[in-house]
C-alpha atoms as a PDB file:
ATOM      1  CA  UNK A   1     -46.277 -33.393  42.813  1.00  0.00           C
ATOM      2  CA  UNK A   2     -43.614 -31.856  40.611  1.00  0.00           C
ATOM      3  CA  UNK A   3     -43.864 -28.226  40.228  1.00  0.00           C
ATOM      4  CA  UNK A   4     -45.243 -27.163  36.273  1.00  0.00           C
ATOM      5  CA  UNK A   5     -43.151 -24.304  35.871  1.00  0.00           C
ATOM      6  CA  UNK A   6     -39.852 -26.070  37.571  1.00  0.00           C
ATOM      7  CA  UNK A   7     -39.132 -27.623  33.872  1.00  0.00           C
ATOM      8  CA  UNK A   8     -39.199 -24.475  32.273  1.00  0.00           C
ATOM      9  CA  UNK A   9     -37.261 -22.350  35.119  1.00  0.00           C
ATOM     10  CA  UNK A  10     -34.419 -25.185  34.150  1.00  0.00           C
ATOM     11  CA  UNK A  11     -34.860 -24.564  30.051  1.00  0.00           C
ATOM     12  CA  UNK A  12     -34.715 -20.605  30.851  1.00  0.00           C
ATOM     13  CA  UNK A  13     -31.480 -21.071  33.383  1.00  0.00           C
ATOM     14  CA  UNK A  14     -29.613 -23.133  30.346  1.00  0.00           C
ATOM     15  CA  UNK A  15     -30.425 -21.182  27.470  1.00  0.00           C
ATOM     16  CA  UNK A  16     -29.094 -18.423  30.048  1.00  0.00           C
ATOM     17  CA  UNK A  17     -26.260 -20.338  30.901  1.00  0.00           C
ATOM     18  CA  UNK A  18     -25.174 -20.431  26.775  1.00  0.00           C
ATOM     19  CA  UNK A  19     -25.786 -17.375  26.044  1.00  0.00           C
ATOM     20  CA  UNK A  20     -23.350 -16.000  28.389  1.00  0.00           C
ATOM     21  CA  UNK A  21     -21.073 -18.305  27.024  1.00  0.00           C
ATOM     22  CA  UNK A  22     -21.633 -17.176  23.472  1.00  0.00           C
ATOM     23  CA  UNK A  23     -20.936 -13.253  24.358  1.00  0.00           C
ATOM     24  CA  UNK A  24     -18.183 -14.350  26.775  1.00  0.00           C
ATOM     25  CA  UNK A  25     -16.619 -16.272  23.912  1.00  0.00           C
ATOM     26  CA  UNK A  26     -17.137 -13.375  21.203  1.00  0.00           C
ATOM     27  CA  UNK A  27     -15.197 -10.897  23.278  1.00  0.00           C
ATOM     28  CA  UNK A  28     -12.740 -13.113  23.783  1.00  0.00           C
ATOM     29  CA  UNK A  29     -12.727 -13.382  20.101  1.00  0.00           C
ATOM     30  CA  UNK A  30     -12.722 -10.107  19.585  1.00  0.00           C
ATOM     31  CA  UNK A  31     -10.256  -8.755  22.033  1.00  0.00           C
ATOM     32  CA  UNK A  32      -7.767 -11.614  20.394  1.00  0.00           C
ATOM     33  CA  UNK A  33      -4.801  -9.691  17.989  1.00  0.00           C
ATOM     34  CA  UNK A  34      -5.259 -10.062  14.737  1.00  0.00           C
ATOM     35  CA  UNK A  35      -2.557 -12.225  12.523  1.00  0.00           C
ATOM     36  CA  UNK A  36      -3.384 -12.057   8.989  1.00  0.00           C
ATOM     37  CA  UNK A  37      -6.205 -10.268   6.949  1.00  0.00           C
ATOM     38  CA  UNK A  38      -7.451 -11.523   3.903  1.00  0.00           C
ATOM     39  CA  UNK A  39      -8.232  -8.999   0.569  1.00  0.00           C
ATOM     40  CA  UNK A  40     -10.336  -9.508  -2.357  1.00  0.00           C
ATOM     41  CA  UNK A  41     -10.465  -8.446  -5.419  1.00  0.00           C
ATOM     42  CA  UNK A  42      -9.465  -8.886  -8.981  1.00  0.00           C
ATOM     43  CA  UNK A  43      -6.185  -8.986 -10.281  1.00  0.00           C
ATOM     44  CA  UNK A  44      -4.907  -5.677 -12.404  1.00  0.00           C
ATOM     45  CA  UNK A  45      -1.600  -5.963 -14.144  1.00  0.00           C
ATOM     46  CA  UNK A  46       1.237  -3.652 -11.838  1.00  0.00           C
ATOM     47  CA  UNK A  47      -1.537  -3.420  -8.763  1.00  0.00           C
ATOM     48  CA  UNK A  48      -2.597  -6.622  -7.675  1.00  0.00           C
ATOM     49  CA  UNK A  49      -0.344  -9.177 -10.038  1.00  0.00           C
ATOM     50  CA  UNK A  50      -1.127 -13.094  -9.374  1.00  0.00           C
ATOM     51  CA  UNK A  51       2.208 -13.673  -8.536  1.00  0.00           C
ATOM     52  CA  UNK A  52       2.464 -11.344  -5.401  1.00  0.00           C
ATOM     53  CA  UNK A  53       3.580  -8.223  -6.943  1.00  0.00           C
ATOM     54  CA  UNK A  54       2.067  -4.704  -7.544  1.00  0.00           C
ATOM     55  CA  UNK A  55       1.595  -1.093  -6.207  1.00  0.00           C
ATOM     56  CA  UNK A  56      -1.731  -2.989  -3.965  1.00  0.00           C
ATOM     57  CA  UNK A  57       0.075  -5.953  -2.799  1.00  0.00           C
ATOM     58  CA  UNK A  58       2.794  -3.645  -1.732  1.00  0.00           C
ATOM     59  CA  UNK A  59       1.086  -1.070   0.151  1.00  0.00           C
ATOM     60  CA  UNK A  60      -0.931  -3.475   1.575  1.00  0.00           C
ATOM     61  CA  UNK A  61       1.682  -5.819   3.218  1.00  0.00           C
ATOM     62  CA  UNK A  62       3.952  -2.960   4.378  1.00  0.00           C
ATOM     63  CA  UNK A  63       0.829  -1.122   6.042  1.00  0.00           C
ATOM     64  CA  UNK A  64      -0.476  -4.215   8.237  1.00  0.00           C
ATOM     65  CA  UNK A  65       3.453  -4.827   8.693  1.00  0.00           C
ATOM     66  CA  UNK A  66       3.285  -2.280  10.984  1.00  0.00           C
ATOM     67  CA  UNK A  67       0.866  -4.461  12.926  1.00  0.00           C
ATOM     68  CA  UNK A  68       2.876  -7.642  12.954  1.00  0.00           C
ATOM     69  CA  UNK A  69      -0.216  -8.447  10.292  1.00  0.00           C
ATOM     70  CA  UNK A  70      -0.033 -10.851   7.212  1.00  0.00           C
ATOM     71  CA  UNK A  71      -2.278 -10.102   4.118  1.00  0.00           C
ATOM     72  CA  UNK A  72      -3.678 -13.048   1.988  1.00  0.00           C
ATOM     73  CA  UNK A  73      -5.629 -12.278  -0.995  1.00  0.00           C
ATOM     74  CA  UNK A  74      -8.874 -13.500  -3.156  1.00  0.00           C
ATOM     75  CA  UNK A  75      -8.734 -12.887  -6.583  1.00  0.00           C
ATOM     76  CA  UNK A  76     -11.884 -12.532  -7.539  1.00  0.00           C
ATOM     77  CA  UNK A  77     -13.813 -10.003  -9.822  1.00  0.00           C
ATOM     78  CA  UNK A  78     -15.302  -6.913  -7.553  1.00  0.00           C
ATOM     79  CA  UNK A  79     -18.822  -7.797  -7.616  1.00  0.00           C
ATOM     80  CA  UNK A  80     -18.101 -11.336  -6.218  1.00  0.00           C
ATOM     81  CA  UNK A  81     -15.391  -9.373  -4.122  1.00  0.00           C
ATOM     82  CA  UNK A  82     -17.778  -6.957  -3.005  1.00  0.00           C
ATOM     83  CA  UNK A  83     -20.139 -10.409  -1.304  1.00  0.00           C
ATOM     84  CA  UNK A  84     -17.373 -12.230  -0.157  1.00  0.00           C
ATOM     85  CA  UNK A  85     -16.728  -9.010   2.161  1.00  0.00           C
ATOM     86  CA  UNK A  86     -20.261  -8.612   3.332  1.00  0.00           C
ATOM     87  CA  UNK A  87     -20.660 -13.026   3.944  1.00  0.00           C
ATOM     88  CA  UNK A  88     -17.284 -12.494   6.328  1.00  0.00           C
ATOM     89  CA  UNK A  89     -14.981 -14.407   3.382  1.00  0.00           C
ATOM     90  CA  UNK A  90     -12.809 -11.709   3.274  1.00  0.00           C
ATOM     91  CA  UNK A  91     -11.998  -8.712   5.318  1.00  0.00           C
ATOM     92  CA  UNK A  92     -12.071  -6.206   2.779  1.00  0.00           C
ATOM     93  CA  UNK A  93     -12.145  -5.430  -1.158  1.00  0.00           C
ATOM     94  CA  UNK A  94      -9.455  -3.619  -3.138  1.00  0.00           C
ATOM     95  CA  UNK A  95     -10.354  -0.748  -4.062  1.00  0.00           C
ATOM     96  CA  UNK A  96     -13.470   1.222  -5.773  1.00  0.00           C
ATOM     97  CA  UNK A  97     -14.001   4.838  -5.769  1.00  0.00           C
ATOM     98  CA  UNK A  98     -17.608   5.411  -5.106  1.00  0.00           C
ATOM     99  CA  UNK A  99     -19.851   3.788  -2.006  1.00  0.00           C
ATOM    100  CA  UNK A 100     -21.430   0.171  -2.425  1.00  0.00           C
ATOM    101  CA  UNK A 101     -23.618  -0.941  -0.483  1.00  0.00           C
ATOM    102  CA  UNK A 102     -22.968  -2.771   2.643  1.00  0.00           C
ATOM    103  CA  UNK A 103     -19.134  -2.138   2.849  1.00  0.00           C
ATOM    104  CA  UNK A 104     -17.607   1.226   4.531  1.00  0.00           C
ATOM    105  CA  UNK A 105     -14.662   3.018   2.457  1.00  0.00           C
ATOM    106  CA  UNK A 106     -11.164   3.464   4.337  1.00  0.00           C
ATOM    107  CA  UNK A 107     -10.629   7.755   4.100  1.00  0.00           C
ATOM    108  CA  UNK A 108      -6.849   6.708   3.266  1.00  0.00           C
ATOM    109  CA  UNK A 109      -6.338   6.285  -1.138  1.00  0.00           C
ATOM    110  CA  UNK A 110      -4.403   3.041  -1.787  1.00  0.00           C
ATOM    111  CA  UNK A 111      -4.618   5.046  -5.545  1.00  0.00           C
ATOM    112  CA  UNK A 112      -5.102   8.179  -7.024  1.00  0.00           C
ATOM    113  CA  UNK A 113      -5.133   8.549 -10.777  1.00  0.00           C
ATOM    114  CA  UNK A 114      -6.828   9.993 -14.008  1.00  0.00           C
ATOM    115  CA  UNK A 115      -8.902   8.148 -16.076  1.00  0.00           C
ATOM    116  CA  UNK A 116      -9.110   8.376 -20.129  1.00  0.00           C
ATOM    117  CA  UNK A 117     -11.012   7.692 -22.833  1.00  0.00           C
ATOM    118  CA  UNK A 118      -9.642   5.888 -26.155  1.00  0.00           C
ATOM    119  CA  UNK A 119     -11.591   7.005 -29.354  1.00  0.00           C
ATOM    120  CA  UNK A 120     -11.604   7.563 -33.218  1.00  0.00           C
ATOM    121  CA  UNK A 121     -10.033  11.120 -33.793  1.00  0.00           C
ATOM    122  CA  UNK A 122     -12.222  11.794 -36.774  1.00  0.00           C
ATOM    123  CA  UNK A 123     -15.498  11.582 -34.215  1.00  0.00           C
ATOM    124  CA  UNK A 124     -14.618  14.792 -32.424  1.00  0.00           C
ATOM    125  CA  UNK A 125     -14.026  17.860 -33.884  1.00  0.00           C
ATOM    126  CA  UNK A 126     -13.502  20.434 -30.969  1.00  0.00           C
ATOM    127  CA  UNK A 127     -12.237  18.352 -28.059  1.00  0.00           C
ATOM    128  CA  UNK A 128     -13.662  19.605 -24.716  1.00  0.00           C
ATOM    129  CA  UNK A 129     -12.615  17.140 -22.053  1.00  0.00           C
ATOM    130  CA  UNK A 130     -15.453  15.272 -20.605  1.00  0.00           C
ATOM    131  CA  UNK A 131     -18.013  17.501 -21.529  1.00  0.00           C
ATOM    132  CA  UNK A 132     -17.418  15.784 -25.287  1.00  0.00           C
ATOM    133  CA  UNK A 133     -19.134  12.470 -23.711  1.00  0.00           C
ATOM    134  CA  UNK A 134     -22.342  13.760 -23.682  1.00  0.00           C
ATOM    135  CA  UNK A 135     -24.433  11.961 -25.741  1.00  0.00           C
ATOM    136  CA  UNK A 136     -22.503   9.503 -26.947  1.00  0.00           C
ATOM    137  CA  UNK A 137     -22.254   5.816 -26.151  1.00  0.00           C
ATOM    138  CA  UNK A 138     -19.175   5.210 -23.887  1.00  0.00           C
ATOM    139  CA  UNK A 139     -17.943   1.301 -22.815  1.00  0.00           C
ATOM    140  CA  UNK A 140     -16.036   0.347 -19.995  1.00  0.00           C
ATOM    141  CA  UNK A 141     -14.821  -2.903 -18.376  1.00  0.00           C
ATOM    142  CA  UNK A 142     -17.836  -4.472 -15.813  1.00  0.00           C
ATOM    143  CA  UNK A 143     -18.058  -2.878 -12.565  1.00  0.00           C
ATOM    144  CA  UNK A 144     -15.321  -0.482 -13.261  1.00  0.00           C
ATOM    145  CA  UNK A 145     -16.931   2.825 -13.553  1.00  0.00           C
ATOM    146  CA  UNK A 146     -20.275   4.907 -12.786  1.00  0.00           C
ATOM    147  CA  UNK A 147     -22.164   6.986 -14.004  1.00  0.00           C
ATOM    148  CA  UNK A 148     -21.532   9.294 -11.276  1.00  0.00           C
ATOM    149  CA  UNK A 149     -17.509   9.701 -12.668  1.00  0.00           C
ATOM    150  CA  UNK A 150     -18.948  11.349 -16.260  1.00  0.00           C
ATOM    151  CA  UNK A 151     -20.933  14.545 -16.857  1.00  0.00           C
ATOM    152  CA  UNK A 152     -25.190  13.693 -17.229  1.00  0.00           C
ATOM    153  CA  UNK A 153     -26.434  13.025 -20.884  1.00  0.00           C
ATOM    154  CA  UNK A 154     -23.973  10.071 -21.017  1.00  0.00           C
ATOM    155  CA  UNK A 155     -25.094   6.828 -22.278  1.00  0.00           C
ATOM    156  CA  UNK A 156     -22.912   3.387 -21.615  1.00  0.00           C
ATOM    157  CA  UNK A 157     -22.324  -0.161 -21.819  1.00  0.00           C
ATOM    158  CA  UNK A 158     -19.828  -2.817 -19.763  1.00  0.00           C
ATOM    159  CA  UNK A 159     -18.443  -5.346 -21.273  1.00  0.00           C
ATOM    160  CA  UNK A 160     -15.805  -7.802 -18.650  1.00  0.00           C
ATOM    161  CA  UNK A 161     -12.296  -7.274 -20.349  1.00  0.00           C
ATOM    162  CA  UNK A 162     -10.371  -4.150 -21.739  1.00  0.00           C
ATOM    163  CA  UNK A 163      -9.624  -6.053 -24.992  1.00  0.00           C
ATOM    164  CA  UNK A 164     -13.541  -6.101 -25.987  1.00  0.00           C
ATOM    165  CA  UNK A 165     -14.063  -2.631 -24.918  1.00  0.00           C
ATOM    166  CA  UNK A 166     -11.402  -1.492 -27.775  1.00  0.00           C
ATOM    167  CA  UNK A 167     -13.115  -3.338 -30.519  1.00  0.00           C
ATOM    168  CA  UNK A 168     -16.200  -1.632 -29.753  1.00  0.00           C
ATOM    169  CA  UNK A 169     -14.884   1.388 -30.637  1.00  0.00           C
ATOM    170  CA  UNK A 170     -12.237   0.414 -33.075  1.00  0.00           C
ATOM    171  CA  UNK A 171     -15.522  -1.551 -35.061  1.00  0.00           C
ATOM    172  CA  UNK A 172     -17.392   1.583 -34.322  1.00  0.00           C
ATOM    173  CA  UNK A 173     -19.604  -0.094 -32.150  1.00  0.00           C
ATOM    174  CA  UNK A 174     -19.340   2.105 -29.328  1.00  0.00           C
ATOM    175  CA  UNK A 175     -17.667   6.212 -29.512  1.00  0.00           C
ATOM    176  CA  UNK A 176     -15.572   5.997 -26.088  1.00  0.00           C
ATOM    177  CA  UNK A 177     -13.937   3.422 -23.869  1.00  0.00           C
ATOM    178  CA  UNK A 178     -13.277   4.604 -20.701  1.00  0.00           C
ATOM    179  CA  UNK A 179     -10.086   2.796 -18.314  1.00  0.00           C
ATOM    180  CA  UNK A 180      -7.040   3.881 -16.979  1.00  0.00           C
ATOM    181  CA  UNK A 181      -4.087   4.530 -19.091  1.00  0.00           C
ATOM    182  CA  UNK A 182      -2.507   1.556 -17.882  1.00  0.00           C
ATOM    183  CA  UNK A 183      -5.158  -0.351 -19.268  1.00  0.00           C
ATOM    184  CA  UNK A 184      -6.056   1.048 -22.200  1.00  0.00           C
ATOM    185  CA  UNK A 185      -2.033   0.529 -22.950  1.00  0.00           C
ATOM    186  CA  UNK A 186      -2.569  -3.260 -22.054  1.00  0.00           C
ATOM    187  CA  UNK A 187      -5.581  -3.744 -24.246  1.00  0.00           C
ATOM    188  CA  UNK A 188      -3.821  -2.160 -27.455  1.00  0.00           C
ATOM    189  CA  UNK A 189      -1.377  -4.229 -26.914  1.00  0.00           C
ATOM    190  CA  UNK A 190      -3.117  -7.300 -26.652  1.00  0.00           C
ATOM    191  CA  UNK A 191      -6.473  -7.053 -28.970  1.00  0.00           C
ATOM    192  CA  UNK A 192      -6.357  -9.093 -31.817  1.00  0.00           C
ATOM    193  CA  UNK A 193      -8.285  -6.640 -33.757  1.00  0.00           C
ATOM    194  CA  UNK A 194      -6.719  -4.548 -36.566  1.00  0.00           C
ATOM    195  CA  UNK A 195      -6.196  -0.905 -36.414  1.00  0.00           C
ATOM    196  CA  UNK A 196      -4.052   2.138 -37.206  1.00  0.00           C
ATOM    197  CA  UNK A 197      -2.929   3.807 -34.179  1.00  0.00           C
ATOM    198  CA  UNK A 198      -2.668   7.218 -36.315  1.00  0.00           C
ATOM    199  CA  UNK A 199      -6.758   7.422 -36.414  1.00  0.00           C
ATOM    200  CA  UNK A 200      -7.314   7.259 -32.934  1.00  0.00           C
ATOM    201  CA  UNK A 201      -6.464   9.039 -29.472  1.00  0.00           C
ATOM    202  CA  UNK A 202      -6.136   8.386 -25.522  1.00  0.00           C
ATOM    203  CA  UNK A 203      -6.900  12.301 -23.647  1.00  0.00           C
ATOM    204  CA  UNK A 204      -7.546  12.330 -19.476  1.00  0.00           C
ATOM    205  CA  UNK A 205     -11.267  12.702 -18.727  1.00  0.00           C
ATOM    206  CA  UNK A 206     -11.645  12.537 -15.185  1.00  0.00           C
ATOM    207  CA  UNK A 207      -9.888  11.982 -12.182  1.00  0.00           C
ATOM    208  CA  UNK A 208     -10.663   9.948  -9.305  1.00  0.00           C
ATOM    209  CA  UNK A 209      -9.258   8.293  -5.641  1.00  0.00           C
ATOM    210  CA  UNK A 210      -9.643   4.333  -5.159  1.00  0.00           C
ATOM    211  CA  UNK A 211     -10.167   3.019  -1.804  1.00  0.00           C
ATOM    212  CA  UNK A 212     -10.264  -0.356   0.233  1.00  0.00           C
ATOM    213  CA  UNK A 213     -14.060  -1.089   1.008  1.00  0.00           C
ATOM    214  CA  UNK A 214     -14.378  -2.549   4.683  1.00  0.00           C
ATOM    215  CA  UNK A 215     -16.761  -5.149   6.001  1.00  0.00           C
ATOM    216  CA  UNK A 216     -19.207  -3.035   8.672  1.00  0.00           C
ATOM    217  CA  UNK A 217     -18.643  -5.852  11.399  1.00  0.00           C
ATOM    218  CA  UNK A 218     -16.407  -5.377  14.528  1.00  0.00           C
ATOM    219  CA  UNK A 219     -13.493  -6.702  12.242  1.00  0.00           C
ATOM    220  CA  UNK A 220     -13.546  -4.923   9.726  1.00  0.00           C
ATOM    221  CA  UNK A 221     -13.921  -1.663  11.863  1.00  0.00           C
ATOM    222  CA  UNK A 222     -10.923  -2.454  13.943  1.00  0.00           C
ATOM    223  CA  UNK A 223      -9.266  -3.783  10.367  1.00  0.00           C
ATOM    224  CA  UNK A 224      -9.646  -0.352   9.057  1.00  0.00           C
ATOM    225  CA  UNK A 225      -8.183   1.112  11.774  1.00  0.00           C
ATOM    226  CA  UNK A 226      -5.076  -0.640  11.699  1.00  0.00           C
ATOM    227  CA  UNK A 227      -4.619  -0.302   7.968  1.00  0.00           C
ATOM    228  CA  UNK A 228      -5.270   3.539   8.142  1.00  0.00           C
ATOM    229  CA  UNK A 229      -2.617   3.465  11.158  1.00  0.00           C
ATOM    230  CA  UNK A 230      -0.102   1.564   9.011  1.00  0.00           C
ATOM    231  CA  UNK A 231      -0.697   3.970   6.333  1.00  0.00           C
ATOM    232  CA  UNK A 232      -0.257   6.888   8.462  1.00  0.00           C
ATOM    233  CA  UNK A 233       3.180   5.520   9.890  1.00  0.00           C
ATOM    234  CA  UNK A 234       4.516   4.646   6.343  1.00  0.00           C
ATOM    235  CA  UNK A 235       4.088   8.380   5.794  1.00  0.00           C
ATOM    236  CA  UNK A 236       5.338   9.685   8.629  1.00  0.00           C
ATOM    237  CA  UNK A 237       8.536   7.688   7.982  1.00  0.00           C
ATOM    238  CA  UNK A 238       8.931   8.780   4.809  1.00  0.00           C
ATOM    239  CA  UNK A 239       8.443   5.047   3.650  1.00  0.00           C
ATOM    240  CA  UNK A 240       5.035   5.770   1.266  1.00  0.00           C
ATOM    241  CA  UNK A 241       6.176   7.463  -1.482  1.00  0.00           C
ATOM    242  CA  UNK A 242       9.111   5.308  -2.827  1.00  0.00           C
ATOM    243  CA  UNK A 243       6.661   2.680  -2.746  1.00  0.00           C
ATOM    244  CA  UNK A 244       4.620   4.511  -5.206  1.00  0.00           C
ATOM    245  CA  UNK A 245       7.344   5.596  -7.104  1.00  0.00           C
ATOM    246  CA  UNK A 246       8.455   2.142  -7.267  1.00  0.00           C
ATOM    247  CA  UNK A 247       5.224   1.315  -9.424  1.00  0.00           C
ATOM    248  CA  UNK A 248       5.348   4.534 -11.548  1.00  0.00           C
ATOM    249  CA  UNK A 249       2.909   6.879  -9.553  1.00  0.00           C
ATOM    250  CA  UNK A 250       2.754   9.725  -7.228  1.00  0.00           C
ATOM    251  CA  UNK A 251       1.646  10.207  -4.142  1.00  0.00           C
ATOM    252  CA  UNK A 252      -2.033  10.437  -3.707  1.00  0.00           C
ATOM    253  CA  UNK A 253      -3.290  14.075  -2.819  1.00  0.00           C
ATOM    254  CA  UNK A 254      -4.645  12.645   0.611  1.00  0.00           C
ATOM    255  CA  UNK A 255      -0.941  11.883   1.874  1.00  0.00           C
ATOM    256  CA  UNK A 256       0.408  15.386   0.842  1.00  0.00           C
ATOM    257  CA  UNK A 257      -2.342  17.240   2.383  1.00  0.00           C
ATOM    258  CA  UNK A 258      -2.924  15.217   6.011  1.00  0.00           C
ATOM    259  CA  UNK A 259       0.081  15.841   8.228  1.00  0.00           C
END
């Protein structure tokens, strides 16, 4: 007579058996080097330009250089970037300023800038910086800003390109759009909207880092790491800031201030 648990010893001993195949096979995985990364994100005119070019792309390929790393990219906008981190898609978004959810920020900038706000000049009498935002009704492009960035008492709408954001304001629609300079310069110059340039005006408003946004797996920890290393040796060479200067900014704060 066959023994009744001898079927089930032989079940346990095989699912056994894979499992130590599976976590064999994962550090394997794991301990392998690392050949290429893949970014995602959208594509911003001078940062992360479709045809390979910009300050992003740049830092970005000379960092996991270091490495003996390649960096493909995902153009796609950051909310869709944001999930195609956390399903594994990508290794990591570029760049946001503020937490989200799920994803783990790199302590090294990729950018460091000041943002500004395009508005009507006869709307503001005594111009006080950011503190003149409160109460009034501010736009910005989707996913580009928080709340967080502008004194309390603001109130705001996103709309998904520069261009629209303008002719809020221009059409009186809205008092403030928020972007960076850059931007703001890109929409003037391609809205299809008439206006005077003499009735309105572009004044800082805030300041704020941007960083890469890591996947929380194994990966992405170790891809952190390396990037941050890569970063740190580009500095230490004196390699980072022509790169920046190349692309018409300065050296982020961070760099000046870590040895």
């Amino acid at each position: 007579m066959r023994h009744p648990f001898r079927k089930r010893k032989c079940s346990c001993a095989a699912a056994l058996i894979v499992l130590c195949q599976f976590l064999l096979y994962a550090a394997v995985s794991v301990a392998e080097p690392i050949r290429s990364v893949v970014a995602a994100g959208p594509s911003w005119e001078g940062f992360t330009c479709k045809d390979g070019t910009g300050l992003y792309h740049d830092l970005l390929a000379e960092s996991f250089a270091q490495h003996g790393i390649s960096v493909k990219r995902i153009y796609a906008p950051s909310e869709r970037a944001y999930e195609l981190v956390r399903q594994g898609e990508a290794d990591f978004m570029t760049a946001n300023d503020v937490p989200v959810h799920g994803l783990v920020a790199s302590s090294h900038p990729l950018y460091e800038n000041k943002f500004h706000a395009f508005f009507r000049k006869n709307t503001v009498n005594n111009w006080k910086g950011a503190q003149s935002l409160v109460g009034r009704q501010l736009v910005w492009r989707y996913g580009y800003y928080k709340p967080e960035n502008f004194p309390p008492g603001i109130q705001y709408s996103e709309l998904m390109t520069g261009e629209a954001c303008l002719g809020m304001v221009i059409l009186g629609r809205a008092d403030f759009y928020i972007d960076d300079i850059l931007l703001i310069q890109e929409s003037i110059k391609s809205t299809k909207t008439p206006f005077n340039m003499d009735n309105f005006e572009v004044r800082p408003v805030g300041h704020r880092a941007y960083y890469p946004l890591f996947s929380t797996s194994k990966r992405g920890i170790k891809i952190r790491k390396l990037y941050e290393e890569g970063m740190d040796n580009l500095r230490q060479d004196g390699q980072l800031a022509p790169i920046f200067h190349k692309w018409g900014h300065t050296l982020p704060h961070f760099y000046k201030s870590h040895p």
